[in-house]
C-alpha atoms as a PDB file:
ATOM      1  CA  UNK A   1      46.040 166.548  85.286  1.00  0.00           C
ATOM      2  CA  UNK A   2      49.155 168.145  83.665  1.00  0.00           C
ATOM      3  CA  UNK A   3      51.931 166.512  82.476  1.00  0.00           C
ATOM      4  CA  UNK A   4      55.523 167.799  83.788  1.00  0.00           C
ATOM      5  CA  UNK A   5      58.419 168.853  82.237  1.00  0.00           C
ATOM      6  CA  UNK A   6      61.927 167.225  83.494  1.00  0.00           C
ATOM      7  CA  UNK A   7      65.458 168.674  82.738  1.00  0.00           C
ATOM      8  CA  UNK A   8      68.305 166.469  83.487  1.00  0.00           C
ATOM      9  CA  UNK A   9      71.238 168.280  84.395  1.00  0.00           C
ATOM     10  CA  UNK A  10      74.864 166.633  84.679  1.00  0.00           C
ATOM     11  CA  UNK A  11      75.287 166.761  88.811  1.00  0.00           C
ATOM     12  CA  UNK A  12      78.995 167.503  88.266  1.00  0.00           C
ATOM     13  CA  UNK A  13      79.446 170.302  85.061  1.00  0.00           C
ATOM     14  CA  UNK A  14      75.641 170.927  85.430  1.00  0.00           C
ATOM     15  CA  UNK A  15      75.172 170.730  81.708  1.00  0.00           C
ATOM     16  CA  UNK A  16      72.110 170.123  80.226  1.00  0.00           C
ATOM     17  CA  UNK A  17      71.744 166.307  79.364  1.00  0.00           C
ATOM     18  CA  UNK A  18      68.097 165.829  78.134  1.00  0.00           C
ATOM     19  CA  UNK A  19      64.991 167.748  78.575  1.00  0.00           C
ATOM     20  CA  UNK A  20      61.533 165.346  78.928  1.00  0.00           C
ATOM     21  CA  UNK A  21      58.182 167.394  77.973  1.00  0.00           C
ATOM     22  CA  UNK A  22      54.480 165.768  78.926  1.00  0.00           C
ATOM     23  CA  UNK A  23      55.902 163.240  81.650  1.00  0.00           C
ATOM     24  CA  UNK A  24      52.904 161.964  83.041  1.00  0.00           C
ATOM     25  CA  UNK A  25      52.558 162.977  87.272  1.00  0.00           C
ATOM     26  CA  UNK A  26      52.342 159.452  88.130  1.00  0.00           C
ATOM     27  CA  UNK A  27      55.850 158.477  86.244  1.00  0.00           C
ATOM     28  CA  UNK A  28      58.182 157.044  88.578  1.00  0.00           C
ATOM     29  CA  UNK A  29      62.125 157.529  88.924  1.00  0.00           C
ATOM     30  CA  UNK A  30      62.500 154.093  87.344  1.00  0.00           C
ATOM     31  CA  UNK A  31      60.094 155.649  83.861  1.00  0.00           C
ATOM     32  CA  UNK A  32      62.137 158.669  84.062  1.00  0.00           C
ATOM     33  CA  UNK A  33      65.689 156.439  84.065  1.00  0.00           C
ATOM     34  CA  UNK A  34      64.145 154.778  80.960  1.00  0.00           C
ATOM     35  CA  UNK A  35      63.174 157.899  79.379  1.00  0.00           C
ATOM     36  CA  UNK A  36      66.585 158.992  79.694  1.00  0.00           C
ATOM     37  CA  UNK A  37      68.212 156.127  78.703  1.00  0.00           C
ATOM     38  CA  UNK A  38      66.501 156.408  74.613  1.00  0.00           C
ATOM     39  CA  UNK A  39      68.876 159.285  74.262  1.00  0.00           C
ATOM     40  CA  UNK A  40      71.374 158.321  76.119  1.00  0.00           C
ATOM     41  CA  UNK A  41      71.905 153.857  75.379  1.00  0.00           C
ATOM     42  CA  UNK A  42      75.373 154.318  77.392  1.00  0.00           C
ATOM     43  CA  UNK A  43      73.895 154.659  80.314  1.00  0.00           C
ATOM     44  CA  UNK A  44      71.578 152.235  81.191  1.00  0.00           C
ATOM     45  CA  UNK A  45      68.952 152.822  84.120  1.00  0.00           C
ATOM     46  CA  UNK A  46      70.721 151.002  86.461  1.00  0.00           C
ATOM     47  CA  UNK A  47      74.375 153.019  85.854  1.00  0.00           C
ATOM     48  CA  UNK A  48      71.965 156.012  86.195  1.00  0.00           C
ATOM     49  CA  UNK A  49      71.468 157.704  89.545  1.00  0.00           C
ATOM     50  CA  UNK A  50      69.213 160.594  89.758  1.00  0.00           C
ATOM     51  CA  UNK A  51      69.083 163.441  92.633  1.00  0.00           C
ATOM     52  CA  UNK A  52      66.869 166.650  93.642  1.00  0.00           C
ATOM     53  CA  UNK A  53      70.173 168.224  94.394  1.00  0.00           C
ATOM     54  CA  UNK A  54      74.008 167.572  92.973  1.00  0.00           C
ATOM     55  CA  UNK A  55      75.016 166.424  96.179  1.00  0.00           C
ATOM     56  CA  UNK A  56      71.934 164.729  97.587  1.00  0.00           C
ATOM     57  CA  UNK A  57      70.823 161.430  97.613  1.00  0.00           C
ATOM     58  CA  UNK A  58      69.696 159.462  94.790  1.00  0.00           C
ATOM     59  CA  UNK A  59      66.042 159.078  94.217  1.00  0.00           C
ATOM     60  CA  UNK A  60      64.520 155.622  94.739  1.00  0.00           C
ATOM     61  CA  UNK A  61      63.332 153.749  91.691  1.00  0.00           C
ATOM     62  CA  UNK A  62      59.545 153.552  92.909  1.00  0.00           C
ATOM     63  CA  UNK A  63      59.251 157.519  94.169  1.00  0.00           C
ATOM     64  CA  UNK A  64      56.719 159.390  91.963  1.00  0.00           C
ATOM     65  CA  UNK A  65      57.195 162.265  90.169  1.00  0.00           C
ATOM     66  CA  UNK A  66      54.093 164.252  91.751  1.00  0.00           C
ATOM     67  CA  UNK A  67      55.046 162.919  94.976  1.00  0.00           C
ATOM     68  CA  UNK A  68      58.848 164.726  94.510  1.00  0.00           C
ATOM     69  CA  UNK A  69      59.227 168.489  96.031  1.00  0.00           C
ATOM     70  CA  UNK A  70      59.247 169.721  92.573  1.00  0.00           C
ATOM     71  CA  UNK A  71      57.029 172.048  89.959  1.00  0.00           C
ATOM     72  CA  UNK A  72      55.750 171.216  87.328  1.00  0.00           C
ATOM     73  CA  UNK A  73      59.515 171.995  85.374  1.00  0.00           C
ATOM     74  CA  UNK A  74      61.291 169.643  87.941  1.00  0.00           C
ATOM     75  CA  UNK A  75      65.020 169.581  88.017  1.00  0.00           C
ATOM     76  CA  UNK A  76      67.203 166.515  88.337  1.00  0.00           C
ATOM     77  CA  UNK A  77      70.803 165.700  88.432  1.00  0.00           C
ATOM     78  CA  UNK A  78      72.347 162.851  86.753  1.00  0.00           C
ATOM     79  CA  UNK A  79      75.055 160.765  88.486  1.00  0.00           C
ATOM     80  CA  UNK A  80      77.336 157.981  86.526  1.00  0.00           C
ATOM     81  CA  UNK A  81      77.377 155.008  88.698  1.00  0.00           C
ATOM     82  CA  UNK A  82      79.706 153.248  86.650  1.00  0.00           C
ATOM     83  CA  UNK A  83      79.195 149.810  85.089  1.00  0.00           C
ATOM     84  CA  UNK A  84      77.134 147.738  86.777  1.00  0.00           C
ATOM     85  CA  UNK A  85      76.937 143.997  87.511  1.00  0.00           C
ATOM     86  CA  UNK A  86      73.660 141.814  89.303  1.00  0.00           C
ATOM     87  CA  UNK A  87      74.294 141.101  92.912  1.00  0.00           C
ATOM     88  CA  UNK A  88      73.420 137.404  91.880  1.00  0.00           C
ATOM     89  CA  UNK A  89      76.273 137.346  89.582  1.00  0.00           C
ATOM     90  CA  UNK A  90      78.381 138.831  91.965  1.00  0.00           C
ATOM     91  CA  UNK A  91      77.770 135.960  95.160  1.00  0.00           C
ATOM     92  CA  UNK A  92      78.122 133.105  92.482  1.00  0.00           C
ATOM     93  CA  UNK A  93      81.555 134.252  91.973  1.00  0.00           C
ATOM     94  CA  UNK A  94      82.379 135.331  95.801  1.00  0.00           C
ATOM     95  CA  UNK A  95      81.328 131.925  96.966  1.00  0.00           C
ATOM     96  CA  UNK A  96      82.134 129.420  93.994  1.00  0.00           C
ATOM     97  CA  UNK A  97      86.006 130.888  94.095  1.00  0.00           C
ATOM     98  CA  UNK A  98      86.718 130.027  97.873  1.00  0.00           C
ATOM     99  CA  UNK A  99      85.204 126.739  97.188  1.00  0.00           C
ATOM    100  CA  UNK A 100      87.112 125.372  94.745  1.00  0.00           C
ATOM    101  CA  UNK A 101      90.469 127.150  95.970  1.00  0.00           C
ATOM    102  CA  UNK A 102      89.843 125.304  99.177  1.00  0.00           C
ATOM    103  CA  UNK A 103      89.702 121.844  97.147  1.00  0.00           C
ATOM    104  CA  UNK A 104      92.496 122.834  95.385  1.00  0.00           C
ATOM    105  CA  UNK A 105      94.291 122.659  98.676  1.00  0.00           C
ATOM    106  CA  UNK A 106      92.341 119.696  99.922  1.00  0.00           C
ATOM    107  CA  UNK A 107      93.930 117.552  97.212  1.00  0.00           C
ATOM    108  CA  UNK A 108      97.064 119.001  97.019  1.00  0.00           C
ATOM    109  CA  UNK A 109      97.029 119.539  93.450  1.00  0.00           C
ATOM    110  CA  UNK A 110     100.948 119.748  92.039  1.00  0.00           C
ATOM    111  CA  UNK A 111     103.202 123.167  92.790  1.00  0.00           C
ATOM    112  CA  UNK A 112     101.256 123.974  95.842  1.00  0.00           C
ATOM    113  CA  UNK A 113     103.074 121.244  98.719  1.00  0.00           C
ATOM    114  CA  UNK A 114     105.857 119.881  96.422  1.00  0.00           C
ATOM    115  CA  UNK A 115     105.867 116.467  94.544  1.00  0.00           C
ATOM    116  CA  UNK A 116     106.619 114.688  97.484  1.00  0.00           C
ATOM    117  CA  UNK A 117     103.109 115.461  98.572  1.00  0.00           C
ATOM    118  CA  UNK A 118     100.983 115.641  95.363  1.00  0.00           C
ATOM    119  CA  UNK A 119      97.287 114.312  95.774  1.00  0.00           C
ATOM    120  CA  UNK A 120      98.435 112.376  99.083  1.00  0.00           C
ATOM    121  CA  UNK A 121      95.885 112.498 101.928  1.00  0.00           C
ATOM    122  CA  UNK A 122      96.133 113.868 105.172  1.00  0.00           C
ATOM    123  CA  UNK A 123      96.413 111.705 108.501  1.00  0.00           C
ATOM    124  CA  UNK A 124      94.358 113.953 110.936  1.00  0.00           C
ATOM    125  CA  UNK A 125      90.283 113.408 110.970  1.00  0.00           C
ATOM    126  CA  UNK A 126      89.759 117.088 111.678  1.00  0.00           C
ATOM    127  CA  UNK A 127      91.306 118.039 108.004  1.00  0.00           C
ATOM    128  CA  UNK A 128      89.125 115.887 106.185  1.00  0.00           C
ATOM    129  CA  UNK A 129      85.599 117.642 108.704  1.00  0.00           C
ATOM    130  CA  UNK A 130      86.822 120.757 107.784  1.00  0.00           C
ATOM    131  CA  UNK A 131      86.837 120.326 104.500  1.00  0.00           C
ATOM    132  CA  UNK A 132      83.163 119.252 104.360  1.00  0.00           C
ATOM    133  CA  UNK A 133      82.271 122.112 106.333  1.00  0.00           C
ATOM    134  CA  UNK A 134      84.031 124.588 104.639  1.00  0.00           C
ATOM    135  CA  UNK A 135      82.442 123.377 101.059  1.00  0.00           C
ATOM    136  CA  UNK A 136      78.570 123.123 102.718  1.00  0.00           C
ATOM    137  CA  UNK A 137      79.155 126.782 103.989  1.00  0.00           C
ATOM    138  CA  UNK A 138      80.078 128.254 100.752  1.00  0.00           C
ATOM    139  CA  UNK A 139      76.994 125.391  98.773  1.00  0.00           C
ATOM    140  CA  UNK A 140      74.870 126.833 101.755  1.00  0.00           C
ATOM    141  CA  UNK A 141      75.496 130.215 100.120  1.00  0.00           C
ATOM    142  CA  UNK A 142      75.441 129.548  96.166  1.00  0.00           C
ATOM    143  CA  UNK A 143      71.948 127.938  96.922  1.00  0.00           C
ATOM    144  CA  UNK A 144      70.480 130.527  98.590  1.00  0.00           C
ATOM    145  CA  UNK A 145      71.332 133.051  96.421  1.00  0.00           C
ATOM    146  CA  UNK A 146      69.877 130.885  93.626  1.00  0.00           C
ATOM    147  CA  UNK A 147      67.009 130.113  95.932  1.00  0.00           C
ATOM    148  CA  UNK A 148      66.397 132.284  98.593  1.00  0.00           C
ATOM    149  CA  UNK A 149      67.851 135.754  98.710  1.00  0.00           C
ATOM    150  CA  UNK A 150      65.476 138.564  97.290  1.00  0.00           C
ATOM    151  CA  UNK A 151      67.755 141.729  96.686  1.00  0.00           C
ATOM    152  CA  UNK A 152      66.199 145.151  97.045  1.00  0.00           C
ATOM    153  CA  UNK A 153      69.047 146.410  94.202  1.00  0.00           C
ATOM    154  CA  UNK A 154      69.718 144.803  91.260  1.00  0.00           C
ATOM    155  CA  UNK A 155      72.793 145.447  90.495  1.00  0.00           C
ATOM    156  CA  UNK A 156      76.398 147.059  92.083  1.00  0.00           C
ATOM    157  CA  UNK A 157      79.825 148.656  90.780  1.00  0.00           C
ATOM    158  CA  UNK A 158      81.712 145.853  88.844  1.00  0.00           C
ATOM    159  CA  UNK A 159      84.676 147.505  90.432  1.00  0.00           C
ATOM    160  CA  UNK A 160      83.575 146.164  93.671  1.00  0.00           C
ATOM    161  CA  UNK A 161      83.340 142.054  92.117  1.00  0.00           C
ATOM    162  CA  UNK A 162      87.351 142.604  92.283  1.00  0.00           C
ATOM    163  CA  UNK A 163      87.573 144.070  95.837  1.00  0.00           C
ATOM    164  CA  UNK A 164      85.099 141.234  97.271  1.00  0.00           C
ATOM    165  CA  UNK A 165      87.127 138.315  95.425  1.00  0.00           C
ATOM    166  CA  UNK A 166      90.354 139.099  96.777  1.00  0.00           C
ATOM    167  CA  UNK A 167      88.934 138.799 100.166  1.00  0.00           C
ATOM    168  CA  UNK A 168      86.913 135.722 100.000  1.00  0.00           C
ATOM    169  CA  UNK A 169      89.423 133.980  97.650  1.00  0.00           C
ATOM    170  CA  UNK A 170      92.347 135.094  99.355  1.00  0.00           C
ATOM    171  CA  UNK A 171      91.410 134.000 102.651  1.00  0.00           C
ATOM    172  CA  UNK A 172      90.102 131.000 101.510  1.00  0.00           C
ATOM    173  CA  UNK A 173      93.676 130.597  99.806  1.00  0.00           C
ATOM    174  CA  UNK A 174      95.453 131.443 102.893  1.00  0.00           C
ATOM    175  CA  UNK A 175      93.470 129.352 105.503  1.00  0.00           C
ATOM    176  CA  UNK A 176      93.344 126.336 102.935  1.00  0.00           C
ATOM    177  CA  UNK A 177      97.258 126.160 102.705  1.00  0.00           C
ATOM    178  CA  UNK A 178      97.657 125.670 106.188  1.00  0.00           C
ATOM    179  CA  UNK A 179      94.554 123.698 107.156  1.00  0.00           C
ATOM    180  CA  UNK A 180      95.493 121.305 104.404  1.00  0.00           C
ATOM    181  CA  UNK A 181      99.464 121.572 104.945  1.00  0.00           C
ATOM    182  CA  UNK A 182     101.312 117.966 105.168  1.00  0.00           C
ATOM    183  CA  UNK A 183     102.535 119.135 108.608  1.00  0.00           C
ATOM    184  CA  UNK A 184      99.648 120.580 110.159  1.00  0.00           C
ATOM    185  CA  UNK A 185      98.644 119.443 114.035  1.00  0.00           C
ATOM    186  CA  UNK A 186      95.141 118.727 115.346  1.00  0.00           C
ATOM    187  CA  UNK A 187      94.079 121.061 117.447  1.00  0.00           C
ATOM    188  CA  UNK A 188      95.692 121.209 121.186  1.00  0.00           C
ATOM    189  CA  UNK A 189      92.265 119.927 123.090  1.00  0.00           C
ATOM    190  CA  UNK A 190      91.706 116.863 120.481  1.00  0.00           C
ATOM    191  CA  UNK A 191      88.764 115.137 119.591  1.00  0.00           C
ATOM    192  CA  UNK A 192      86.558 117.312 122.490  1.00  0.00           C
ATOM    193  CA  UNK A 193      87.945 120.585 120.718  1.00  0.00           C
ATOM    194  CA  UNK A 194      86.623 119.272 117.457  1.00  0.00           C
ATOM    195  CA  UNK A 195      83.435 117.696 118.309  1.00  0.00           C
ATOM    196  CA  UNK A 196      82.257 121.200 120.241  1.00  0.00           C
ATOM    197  CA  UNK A 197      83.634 123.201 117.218  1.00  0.00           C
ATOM    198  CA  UNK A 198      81.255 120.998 115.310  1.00  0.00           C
ATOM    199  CA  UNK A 199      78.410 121.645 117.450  1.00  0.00           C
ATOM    200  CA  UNK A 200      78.801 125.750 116.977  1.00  0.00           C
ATOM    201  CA  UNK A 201      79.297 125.701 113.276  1.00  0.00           C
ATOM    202  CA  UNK A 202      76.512 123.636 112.495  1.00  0.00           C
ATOM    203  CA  UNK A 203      74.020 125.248 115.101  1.00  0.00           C
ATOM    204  CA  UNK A 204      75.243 128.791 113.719  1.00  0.00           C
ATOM    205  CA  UNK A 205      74.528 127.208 110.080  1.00  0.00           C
ATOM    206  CA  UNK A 206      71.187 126.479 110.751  1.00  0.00           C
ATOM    207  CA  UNK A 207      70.642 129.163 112.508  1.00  0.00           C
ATOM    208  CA  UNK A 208      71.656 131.581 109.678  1.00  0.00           C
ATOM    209  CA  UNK A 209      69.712 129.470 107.209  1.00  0.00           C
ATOM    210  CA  UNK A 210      66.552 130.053 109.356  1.00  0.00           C
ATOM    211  CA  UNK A 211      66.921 133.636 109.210  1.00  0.00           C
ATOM    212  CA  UNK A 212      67.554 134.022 105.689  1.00  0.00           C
ATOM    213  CA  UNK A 213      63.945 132.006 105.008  1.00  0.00           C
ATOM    214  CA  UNK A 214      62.414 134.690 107.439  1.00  0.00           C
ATOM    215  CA  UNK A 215      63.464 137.536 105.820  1.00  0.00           C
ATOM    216  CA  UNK A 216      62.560 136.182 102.355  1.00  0.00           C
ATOM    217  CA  UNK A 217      59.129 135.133 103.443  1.00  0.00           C
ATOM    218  CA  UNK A 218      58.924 138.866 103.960  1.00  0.00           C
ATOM    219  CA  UNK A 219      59.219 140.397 100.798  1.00  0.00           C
ATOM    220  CA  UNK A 220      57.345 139.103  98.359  1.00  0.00           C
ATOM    221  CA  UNK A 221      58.668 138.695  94.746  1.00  0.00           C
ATOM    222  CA  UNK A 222      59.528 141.738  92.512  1.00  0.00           C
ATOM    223  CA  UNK A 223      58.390 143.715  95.595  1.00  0.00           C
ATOM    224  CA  UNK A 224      60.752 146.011  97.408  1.00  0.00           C
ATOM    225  CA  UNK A 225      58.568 146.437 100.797  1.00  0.00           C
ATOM    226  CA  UNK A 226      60.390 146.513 103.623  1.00  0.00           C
ATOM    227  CA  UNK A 227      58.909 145.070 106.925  1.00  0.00           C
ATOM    228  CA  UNK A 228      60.356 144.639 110.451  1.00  0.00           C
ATOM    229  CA  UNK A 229      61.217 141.318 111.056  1.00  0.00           C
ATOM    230  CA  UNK A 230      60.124 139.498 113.508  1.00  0.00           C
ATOM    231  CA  UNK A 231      60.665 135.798 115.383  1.00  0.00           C
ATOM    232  CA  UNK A 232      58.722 133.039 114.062  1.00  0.00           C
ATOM    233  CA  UNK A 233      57.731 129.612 115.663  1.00  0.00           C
ATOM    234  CA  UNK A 234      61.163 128.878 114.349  1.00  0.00           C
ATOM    235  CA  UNK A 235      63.474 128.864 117.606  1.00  0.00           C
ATOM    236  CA  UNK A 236      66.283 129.987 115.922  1.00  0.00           C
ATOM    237  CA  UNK A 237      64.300 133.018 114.763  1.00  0.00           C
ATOM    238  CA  UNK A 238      64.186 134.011 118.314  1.00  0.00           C
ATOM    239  CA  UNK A 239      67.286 135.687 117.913  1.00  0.00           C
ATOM    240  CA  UNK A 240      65.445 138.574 116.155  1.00  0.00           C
ATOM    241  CA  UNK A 241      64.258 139.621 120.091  1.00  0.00           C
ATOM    242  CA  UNK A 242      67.753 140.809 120.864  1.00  0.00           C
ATOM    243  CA  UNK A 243      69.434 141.811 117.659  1.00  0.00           C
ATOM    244  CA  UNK A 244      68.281 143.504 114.261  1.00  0.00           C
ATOM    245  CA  UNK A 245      70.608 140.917 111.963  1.00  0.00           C
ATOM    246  CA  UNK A 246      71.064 137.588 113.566  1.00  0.00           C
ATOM    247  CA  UNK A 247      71.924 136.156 110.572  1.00  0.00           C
ATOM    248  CA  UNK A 248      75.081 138.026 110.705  1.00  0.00           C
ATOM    249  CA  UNK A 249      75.492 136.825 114.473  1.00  0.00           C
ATOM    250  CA  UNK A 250      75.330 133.128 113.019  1.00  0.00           C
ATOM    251  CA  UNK A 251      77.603 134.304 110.367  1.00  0.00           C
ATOM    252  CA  UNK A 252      80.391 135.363 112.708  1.00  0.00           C
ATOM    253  CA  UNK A 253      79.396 132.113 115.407  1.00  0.00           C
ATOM    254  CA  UNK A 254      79.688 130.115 112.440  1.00  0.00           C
ATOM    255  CA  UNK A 255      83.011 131.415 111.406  1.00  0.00           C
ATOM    256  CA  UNK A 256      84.236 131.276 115.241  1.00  0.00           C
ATOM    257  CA  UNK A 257      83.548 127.278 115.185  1.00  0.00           C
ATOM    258  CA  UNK A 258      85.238 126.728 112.550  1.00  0.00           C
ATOM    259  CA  UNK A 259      88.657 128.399 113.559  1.00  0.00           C
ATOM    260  CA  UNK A 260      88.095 126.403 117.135  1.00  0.00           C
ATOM    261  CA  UNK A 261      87.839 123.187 114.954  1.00  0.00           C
ATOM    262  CA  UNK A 262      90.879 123.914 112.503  1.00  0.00           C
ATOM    263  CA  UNK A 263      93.101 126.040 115.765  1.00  0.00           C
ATOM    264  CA  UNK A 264      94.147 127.952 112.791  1.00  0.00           C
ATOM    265  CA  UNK A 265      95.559 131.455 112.742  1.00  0.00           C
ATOM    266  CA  UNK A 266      94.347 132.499 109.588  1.00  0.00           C
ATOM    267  CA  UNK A 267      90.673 131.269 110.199  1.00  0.00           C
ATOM    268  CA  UNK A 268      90.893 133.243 113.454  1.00  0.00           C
ATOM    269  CA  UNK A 269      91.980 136.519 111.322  1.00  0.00           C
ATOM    270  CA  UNK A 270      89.295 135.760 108.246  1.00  0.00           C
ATOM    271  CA  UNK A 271      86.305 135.205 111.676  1.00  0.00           C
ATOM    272  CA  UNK A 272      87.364 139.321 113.165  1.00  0.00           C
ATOM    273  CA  UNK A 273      87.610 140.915 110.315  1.00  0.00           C
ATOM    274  CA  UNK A 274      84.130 139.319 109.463  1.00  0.00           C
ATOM    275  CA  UNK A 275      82.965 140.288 112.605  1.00  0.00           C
ATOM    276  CA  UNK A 276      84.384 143.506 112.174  1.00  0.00           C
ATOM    277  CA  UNK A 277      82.850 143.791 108.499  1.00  0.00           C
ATOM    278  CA  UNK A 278      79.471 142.759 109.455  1.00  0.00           C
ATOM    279  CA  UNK A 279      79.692 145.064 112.179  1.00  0.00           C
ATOM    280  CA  UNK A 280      79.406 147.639 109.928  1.00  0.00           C
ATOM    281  CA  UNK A 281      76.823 146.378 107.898  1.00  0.00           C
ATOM    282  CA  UNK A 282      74.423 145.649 111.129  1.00  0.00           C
ATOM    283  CA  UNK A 283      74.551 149.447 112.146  1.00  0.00           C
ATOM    284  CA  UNK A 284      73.838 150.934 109.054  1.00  0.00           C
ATOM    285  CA  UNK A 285      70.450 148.439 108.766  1.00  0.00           C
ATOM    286  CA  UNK A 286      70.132 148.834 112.771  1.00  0.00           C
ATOM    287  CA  UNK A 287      70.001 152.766 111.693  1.00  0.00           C
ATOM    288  CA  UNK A 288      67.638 152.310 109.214  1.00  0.00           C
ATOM    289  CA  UNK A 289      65.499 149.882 111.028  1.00  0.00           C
ATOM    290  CA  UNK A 290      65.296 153.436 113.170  1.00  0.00           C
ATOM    291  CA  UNK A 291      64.859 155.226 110.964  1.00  0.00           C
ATOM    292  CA  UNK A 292      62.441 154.115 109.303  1.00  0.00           C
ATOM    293  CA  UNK A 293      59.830 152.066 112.060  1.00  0.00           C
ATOM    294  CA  UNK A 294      58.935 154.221 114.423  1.00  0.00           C
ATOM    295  CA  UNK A 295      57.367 151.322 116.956  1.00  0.00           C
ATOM    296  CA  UNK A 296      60.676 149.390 116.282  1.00  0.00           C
ATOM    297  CA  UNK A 297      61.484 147.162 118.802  1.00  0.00           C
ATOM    298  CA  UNK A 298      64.171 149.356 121.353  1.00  0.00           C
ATOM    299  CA  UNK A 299      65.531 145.847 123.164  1.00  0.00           C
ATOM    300  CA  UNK A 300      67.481 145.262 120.194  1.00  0.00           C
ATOM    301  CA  UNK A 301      71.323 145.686 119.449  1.00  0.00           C
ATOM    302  CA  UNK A 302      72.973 145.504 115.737  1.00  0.00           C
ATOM    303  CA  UNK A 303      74.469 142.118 116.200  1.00  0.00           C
ATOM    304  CA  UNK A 304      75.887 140.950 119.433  1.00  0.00           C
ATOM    305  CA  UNK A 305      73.081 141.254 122.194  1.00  0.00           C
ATOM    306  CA  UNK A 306      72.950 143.609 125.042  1.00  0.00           C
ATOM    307  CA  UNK A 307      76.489 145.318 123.485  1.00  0.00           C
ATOM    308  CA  UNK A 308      76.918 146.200 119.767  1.00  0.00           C
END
């Protein structure tokens, strides 16, 4: 079979880059990245991002060369993604930060309450619950993405590392300082308020636990195969009959019982704009889901049930 020639033209100046002779017909986009990358070291094959047309979308790692709309002189445009930094580096720092801010609070470590009220303890039952729930979420989600998330990318814009902190650590900051304040009040309903809260947050937990095992079990390792997901014997899988990412719905239910527990405003604030985040992200894989599955199940909504 005959090999192909590939010229790599700059998608923005269209300059020619690098010129490939006798690339096999079976090479992939992730060969072709490599290739690329021995004359150019600066940008490595996961900075690169490589397109039929300037303003297209990128090619997938695993398409094949032979498989492309191309001749045998095929034409691609390069894209700088910018440096790059692993998702799992990335969620280690998201989550450990609002953990240990929170404790920082939690203690009252000196210049954050005065020195009246440095490493004193507060009164109220409900401070001390929502500090162990607040720490298991955020352990919850440094072990699973040690243990359990498989990530169809690799890596993302370092850029966006800064952007993501500031929200997780700043909330965390800002809910923390009031949660943990030496004149906070319990909630308005008392220990009924609480012990509900309780109920929700750790039912939501679970529930978002479960569906991160399903979706793992469905992608093997090193693969990038995408399935539809479906319930398993698992109740809380069950979820997966109404909407396409439940584990967002226990993200948000989660988030809800914990500003019912804590009656805090900026809990309440941190749980919408959540909600309002993960919104987002459930219709672009709802649209994709679409997309892509033809017999995809049509009873299901993006995240809430029967609405959005």
């Amino acid at each position: 079979m005959k090999n192909y020639e590939v010229e790599i033209l700059d998608a923005k100046t269209r300059d020619k880059l690098c010129f490939l002779d006798k690339v096999e017909p079976h090479a992939t986009v992730a060969e072709i990245k490599a290739l690329f990358n021995k004359s150019h070291p600066q940008w490595y094959p996961a900075r690169q991002s490589l397109r039929l047309d300037p303003k297209g979308r990128s090619l997938k790692d695993e398409d094949v060369l032979q498989n492309l709309p191309v001749g045998t002189t095929a034409t691609l445009y390069f894209r700088d993604l910018g440096a790059q930094i692993s998702w799992v580096t990335v969620f280690l720092t998201e989550y450990a930060g609002p953990l240990l801010i929170y404790l920082l609070f939690y203690f009252r470590v000196p210049f954050i309450y005065g020195p009246k009220y440095d490493f004193t303890s507060s009164k109220h039952s409900v401070v001390h619950l929502a500090c162990i729930c607040h720490s298991f979420h955020y352990i919850k989600r440094l072990l699973e993405t040690l243990f359990v998330h498989r990530f169809s990318h690799g890596t993302m814009p370092l850029r966006n590392i800064f952007k993501n902190c500031t929200y997780y650590w700043g909330f965390a900051a800002w809910m923390a300082y009031y949660i943990n304040h030496p004149l906070y009040t319990p909630p308005t309903y008392g220990d009924e308020q609480v012990k509900l809260a309780l109920v929700i947050f750790l039912f939501c937990q679970l529930g978002n636990f479960s569906i991160h095992i399903t979706l793992r079990n469905l992608r093997p390792a090193g693969s990038k195969t995408r399935k539809i997901p479906y319930p398993t014997k698992n109740p809380f899988t069950w979820l997966f009959l109404l909407v396409s990412c439940p584990n967002y719905t226990y993200e948000v239910g989660s988030w809800i019982g914990f500003a019912i527990m804590t009656q805090c405003l900026p809990v309440a604030l941190f749980s919408l704009v959540g909600f309002i985040q993960m919104t987002i992200w459930a219709k672009g894989k709802h649209r994709s889901y679409l997309k892509e599955f033809r017999d995809y199940p049509p009873l299901r909504s993006p995240i809430v049930p029967f609405l959005l």
